[in-house]
Protein backbone atom coordinates (compact mmCIF):
# COMPACT_ATOMS: atom_id res chain seq x y z
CA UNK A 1 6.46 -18.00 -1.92
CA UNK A 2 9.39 -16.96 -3.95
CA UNK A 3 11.33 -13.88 -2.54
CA UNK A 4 12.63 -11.15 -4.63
CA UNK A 5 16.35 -11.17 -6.09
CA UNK A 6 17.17 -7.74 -4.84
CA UNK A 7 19.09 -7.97 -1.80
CA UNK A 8 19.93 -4.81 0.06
CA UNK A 9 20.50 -3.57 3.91
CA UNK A 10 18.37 -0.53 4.86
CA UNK A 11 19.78 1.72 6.80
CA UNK A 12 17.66 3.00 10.03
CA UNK A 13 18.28 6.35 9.55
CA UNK A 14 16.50 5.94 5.86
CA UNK A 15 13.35 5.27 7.27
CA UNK A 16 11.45 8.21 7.20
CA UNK A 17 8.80 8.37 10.64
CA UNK A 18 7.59 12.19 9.94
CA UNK A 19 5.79 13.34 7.02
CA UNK A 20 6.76 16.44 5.11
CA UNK A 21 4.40 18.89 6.00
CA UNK A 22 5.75 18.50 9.95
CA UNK A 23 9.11 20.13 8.87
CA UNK A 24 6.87 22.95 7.11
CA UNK A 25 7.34 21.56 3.80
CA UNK A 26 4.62 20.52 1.30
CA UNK A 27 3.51 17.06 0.79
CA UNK A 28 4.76 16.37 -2.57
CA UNK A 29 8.30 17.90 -1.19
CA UNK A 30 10.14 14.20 -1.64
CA UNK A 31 12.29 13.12 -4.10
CA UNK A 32 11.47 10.98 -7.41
CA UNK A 33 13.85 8.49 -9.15
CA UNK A 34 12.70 7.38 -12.65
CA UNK A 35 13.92 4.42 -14.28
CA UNK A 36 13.31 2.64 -17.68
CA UNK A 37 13.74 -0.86 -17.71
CA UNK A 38 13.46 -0.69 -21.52
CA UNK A 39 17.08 2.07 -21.58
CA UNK A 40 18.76 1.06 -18.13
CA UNK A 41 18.38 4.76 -17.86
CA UNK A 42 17.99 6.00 -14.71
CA UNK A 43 17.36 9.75 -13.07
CA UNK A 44 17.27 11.40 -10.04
CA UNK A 45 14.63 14.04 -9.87
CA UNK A 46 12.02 15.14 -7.72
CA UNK A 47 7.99 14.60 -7.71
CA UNK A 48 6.81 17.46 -8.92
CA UNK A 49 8.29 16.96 -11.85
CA UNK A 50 6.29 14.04 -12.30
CA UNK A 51 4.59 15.08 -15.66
CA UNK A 52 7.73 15.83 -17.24
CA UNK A 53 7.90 11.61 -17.76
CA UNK A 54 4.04 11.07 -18.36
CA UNK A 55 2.67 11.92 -22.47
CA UNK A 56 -0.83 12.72 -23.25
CA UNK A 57 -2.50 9.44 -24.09
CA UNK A 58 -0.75 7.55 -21.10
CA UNK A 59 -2.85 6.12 -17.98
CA UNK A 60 -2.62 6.98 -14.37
CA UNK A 61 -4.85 4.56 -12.59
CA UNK A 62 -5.38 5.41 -8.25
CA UNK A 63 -6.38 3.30 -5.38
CA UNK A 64 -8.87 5.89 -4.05
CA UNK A 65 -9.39 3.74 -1.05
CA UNK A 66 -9.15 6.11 1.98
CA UNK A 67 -7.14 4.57 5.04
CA UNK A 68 -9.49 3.97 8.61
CA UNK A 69 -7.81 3.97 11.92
CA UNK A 70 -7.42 0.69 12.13
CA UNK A 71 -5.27 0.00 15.64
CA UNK A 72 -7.54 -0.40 18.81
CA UNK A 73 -5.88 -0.48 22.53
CA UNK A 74 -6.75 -3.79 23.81
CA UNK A 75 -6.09 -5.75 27.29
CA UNK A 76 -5.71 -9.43 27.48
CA UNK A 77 -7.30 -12.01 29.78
CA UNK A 78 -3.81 -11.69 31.97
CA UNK A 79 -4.45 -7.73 31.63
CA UNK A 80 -1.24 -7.32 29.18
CA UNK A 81 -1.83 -4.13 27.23
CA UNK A 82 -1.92 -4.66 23.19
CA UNK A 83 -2.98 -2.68 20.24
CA UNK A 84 -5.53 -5.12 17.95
CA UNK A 85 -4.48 -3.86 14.15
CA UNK A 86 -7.37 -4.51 12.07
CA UNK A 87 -6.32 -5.47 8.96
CA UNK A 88 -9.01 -7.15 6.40
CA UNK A 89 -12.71 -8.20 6.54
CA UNK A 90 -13.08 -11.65 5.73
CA UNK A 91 -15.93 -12.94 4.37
CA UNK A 92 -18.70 -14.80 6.71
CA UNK A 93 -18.29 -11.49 9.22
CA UNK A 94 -14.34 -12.45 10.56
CA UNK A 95 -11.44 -10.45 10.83
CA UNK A 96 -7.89 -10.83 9.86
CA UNK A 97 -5.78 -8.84 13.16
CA UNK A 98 -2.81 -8.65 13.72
CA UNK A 99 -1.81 -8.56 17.60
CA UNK A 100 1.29 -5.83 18.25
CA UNK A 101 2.94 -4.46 21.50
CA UNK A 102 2.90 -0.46 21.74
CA UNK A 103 6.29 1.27 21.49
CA UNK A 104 7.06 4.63 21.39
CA UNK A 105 4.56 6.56 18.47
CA UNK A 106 3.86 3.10 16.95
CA UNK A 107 4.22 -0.55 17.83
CA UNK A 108 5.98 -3.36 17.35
CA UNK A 109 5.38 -7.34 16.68
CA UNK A 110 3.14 -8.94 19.54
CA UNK A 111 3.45 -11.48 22.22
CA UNK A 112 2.51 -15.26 21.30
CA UNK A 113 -1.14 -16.18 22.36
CA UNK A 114 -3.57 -19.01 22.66
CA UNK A 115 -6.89 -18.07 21.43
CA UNK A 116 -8.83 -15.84 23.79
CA UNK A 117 -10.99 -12.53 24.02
CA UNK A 118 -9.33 -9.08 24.34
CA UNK A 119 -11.17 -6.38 25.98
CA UNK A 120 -11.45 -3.13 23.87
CA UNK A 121 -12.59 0.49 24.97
CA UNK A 122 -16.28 0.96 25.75
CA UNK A 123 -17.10 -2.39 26.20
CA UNK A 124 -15.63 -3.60 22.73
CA UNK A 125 -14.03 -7.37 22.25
CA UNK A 126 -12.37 -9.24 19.69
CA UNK A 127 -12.51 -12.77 19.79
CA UNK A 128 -9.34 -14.57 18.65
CA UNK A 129 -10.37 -17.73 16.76
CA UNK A 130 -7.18 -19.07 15.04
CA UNK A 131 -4.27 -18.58 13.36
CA UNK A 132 -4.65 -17.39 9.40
CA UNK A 133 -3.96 -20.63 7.67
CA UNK A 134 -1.74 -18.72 5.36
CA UNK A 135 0.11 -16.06 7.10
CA UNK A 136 0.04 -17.39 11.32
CA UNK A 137 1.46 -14.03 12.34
CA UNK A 138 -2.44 -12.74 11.82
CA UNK A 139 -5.59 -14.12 13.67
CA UNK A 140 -8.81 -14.70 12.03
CA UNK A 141 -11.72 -13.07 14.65
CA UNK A 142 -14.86 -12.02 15.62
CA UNK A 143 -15.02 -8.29 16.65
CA UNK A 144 -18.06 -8.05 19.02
CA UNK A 145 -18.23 -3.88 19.09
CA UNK A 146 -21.15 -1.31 20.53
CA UNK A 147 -21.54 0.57 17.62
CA UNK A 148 -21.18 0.14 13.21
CA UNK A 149 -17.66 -0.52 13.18
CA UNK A 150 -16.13 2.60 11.30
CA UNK A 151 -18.07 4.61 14.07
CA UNK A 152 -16.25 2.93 16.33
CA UNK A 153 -13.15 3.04 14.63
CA UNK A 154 -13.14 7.11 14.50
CA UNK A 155 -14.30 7.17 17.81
CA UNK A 156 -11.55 4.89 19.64
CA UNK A 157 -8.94 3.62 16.97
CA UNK A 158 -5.87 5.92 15.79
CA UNK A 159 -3.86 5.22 12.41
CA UNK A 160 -1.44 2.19 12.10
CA UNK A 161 2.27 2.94 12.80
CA UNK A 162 5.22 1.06 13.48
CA UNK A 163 8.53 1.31 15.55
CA UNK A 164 9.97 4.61 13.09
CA UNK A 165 6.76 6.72 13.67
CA UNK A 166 8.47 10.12 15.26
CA UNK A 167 5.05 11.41 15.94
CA UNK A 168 1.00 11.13 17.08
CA UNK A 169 -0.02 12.19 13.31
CA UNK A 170 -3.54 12.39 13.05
CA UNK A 171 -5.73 10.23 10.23
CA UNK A 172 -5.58 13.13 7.50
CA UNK A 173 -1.63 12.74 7.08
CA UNK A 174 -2.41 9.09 6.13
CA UNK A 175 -4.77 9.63 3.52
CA UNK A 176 -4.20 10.50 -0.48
CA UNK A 177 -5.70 13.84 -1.82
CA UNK A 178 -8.05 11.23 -3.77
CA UNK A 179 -9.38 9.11 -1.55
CA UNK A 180 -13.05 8.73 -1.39
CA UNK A 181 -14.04 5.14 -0.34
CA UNK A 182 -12.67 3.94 3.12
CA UNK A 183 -11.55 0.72 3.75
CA UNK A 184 -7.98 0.38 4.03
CA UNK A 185 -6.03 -0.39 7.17
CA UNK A 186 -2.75 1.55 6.42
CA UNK A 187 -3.05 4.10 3.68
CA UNK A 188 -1.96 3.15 0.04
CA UNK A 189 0.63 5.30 0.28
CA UNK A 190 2.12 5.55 -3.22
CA UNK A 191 0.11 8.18 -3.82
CA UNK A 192 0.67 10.33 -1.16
CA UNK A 193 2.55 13.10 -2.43
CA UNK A 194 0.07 13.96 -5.22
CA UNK A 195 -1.45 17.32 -4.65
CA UNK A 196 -4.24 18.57 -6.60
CA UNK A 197 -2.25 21.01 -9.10
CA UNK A 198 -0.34 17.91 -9.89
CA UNK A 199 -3.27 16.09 -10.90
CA UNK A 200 -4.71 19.24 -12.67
CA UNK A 201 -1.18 19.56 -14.87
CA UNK A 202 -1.13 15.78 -15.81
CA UNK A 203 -5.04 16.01 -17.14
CA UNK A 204 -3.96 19.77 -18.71
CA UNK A 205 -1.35 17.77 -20.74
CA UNK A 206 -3.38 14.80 -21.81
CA UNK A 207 -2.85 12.33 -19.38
CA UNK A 208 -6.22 9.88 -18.37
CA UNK A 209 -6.59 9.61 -14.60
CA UNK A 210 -8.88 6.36 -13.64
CA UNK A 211 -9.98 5.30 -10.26
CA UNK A 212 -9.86 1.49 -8.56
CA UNK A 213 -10.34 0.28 -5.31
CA UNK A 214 -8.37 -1.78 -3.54
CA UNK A 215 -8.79 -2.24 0.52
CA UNK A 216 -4.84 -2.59 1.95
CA UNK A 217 -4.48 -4.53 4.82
CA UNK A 218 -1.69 -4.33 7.14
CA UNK A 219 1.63 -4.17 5.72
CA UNK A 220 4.00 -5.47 8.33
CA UNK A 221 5.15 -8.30 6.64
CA UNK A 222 7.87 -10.53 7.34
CA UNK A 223 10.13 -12.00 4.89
CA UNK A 224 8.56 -14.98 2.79
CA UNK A 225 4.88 -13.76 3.62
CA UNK A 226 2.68 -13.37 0.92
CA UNK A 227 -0.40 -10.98 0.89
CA UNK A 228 -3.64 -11.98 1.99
CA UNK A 229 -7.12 -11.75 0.37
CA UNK A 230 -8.03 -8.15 0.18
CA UNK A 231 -11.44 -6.58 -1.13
CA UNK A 232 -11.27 -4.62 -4.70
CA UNK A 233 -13.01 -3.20 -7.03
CA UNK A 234 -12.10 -2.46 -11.16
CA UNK A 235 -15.48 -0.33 -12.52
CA UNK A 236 -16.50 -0.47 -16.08
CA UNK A 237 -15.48 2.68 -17.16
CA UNK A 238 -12.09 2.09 -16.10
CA UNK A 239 -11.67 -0.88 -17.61
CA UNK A 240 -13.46 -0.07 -20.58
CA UNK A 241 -11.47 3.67 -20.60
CA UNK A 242 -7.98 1.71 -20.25
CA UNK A 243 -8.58 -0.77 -23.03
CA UNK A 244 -8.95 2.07 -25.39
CA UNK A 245 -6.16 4.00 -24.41
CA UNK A 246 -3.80 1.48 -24.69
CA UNK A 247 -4.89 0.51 -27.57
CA UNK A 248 -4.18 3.41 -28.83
CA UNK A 249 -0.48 3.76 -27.38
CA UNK A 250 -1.09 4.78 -24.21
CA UNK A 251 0.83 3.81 -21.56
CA UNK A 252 -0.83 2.31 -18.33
CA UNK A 253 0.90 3.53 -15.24
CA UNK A 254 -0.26 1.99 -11.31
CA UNK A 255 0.46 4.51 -9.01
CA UNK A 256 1.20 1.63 -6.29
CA UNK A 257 1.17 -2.08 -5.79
CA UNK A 258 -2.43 -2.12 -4.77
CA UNK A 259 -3.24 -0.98 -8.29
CA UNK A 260 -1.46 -3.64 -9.43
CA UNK A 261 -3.19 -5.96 -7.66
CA UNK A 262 -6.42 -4.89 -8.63
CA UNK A 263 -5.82 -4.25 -12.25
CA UNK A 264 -3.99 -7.62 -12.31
CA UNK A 265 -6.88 -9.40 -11.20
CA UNK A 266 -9.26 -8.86 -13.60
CA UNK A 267 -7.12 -9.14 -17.05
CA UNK A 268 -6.93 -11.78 -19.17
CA UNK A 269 -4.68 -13.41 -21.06
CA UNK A 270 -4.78 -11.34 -23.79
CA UNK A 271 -4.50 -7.98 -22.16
CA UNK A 272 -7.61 -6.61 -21.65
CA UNK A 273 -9.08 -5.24 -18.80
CA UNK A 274 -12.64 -6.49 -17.16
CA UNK A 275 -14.60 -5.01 -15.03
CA UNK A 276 -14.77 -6.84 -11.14
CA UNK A 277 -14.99 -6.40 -7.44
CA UNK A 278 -14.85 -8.90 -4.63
CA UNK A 279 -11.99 -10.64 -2.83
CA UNK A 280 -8.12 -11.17 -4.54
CA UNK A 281 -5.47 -12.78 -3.44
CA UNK A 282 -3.33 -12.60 -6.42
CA UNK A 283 0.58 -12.60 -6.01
CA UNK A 284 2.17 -11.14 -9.25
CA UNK A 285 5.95 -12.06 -9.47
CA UNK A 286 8.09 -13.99 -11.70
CA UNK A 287 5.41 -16.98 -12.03
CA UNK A 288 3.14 -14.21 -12.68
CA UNK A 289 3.97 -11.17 -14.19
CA UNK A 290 2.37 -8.36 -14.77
CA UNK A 291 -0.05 -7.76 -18.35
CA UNK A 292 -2.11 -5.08 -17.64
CA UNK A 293 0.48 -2.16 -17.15
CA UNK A 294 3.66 -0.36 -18.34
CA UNK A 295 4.56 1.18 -15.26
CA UNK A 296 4.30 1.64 -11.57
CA UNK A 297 4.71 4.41 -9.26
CA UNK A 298 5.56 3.74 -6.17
CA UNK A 299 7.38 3.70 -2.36
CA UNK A 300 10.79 1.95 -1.43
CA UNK A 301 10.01 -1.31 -0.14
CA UNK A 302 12.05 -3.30 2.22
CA UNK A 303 14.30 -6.05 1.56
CA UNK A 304 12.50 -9.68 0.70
CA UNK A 305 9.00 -8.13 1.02
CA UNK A 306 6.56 -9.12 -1.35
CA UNK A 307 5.32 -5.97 -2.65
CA UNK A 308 9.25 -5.84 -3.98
CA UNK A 309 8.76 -9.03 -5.89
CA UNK A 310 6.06 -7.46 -7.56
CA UNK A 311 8.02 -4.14 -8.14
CA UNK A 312 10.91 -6.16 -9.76
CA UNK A 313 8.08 -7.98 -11.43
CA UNK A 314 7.54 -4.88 -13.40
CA UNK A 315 10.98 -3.41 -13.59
CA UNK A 316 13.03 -5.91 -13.96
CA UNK A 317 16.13 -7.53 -11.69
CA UNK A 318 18.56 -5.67 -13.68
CA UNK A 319 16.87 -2.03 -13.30
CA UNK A 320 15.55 -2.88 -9.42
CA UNK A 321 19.04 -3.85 -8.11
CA UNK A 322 20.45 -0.39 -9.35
CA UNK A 323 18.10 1.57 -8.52
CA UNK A 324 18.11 0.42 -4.48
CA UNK A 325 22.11 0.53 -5.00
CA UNK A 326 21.71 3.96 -5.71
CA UNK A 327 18.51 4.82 -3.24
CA UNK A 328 20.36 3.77 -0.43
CA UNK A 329 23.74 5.24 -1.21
CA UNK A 330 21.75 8.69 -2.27
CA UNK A 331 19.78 8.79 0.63
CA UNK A 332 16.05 8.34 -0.39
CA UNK A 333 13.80 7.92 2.44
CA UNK A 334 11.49 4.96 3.11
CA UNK A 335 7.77 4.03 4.31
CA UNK A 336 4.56 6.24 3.98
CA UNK A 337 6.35 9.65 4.54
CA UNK A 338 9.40 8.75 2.20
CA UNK A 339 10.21 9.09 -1.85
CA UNK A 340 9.03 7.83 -4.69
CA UNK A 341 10.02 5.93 -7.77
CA UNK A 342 9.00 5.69 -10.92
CA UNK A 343 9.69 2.71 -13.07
CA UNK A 344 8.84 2.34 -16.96
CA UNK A 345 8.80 -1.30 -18.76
């Protein structure tokens, strides 16, 4: 897979483990760069301001996916203590997992096994089958539970985190004020700081805000790893609703890479939107750019990650490599609980 261009060191104390509402702040409290890849320009702002760059007639398509607690304790055959991170349902009833090591508030990467079953709370297992042919830092299993697996889930899992958590937040700081569908193993987290007043002012003035689904599965990648299959869906009346509206001028803005990937997957050559659902594994970056929209909102991704190919995908190399210059000398914060940006085509 071919690695973005934008090279860049993040700083540890960037990466933000707490979300706002801990300090007593509100969740939309973060800070918003805008860029324009068309102008160079680029501002420093924050996101409440966020309809001060949108127009009535322009797009805002969500991932209303909701985010499941996803990482299960689990013991190994030598009794080695794990947490299982479910990440994707495959089809023909498998799993994709990934296999990490707890530390501190959230985890870190796993120890190397052979295939085996891990023991899970109240009886639970997952059976580890193989490697994933495509990315061999996940396992493809069979989770063997006693009860329907989100009921299990709420009952015994607890929301993914890594190494820079700084806290036991519970599910509802990982979900978007939109979500209705759940699915996703770490929330798509792009839209995080939208509140509903934010939402109300951006219909009030005319802007069109359309609903996909796309299921995100665990976003610890390492460099060169490319995203697996992940389920989606595109309904009718938003693909129908976008075709018009950009048509008519509007502008079609993905508030995250998951709407990328789902909007991405079911255009065609010409532009227009269809509507789909099943599994994608689409990778959009320079031997596949993006035709279906004029913007992206989004999180700061790390360096080499693939979700930043696809950002520079959209914004451009020239645009992208400021814009981190400046993030990281300005001190924007990364990750779930971190700022935004906003990049226009």
């Amino acid at each position: 897979m071919t690695a973005s261009t934008i090279e860049f060191s993040l700083p540890a104390h960037l990466e933000r483990g707490r979300p706002p509402e801990a300090d007593g702040r509100a969740r939309d409290d973060v800070r918003l760069m805008v860029g324009s890849r068309a102008t160079g320009m680029i501002l420093d702002d924050h996101f409440p301001n966020l309809p001060a760059y949108l127009k009535k007639g322009d797009v805002l398509v969500v991932n209303v996916s909701a985010t499941l607690p996803a990482a299960l304790p689990a013991t190994t055959t030598a009794g080695t203590r794990l947490l299982v991170h479910l990440s994707s349902p495959l089809p023909g009833g498998l799993w994709a997992v990934e296999l990490r090591t707890p530390h501190g508030q959230g985890s870190e990467p796993g120890p190397d096994l052979d295939p085996q079953i891990l023991m899970l709370p109240d009886g639970g297992k997952v059976e580890l089958l193989s490697r994933h042919p495509r990315v061999r830092r996940l396992w493809l299993a069979a989770l063997h539970l006693t009860s329907e697996i989100e009921d299990y889930l709420r009952a015994r899992g607890r929301p993914i985190r890594y190494r820079y958590a700084e806290g036991d937040w519970p599910l509802s700081a990982y979900q978007t004020v939109y979500a209705t569908e759940s699915g996703s193993a770490e929330m798509p987290s792009a839209g995080r700081p939208f509140t509903h007043e934010i939402l109300v002012r951006l219909v009030a003035l005319g802007v069109t805000v359309l609903p996909v689904t796309l299921h995100s599965g665990v976003a610890s990648m390492e460099e060169g790893e490319e995203p697996i299959e992940e389920r989606y869906r595109v309904p009718a009346s938003t693909a129908a609703a976008v075709n018009v509206l950009r048509e008519g001028g509007g502008r079609v803005i993905a508030v995250g890479t998951s709407t990328v990937r789902a909007l991405e997957t079911v255009v065609d050559d010409r532009g227009y939107l269809h509507p789909g659902s099943g599994y994608t594994d689409l990778v959009i970056g320079p031997d596949r750019p993006p035709r279906a929209v004029d913007g992206l909102l989004t999180g700061w991704h790390e360096p080499r990650a693939s979700h930043l190919m696809l950002v520079e995908s959209v914004g451009g190399r020239r645009l992208l490599t400021e814009m981190y210059r400046r993030a990281v000398e300005n001190g924007y914060a990364w990750h779930e609980f971190g700022d935004s940006s906003l990049i226009l085509s």
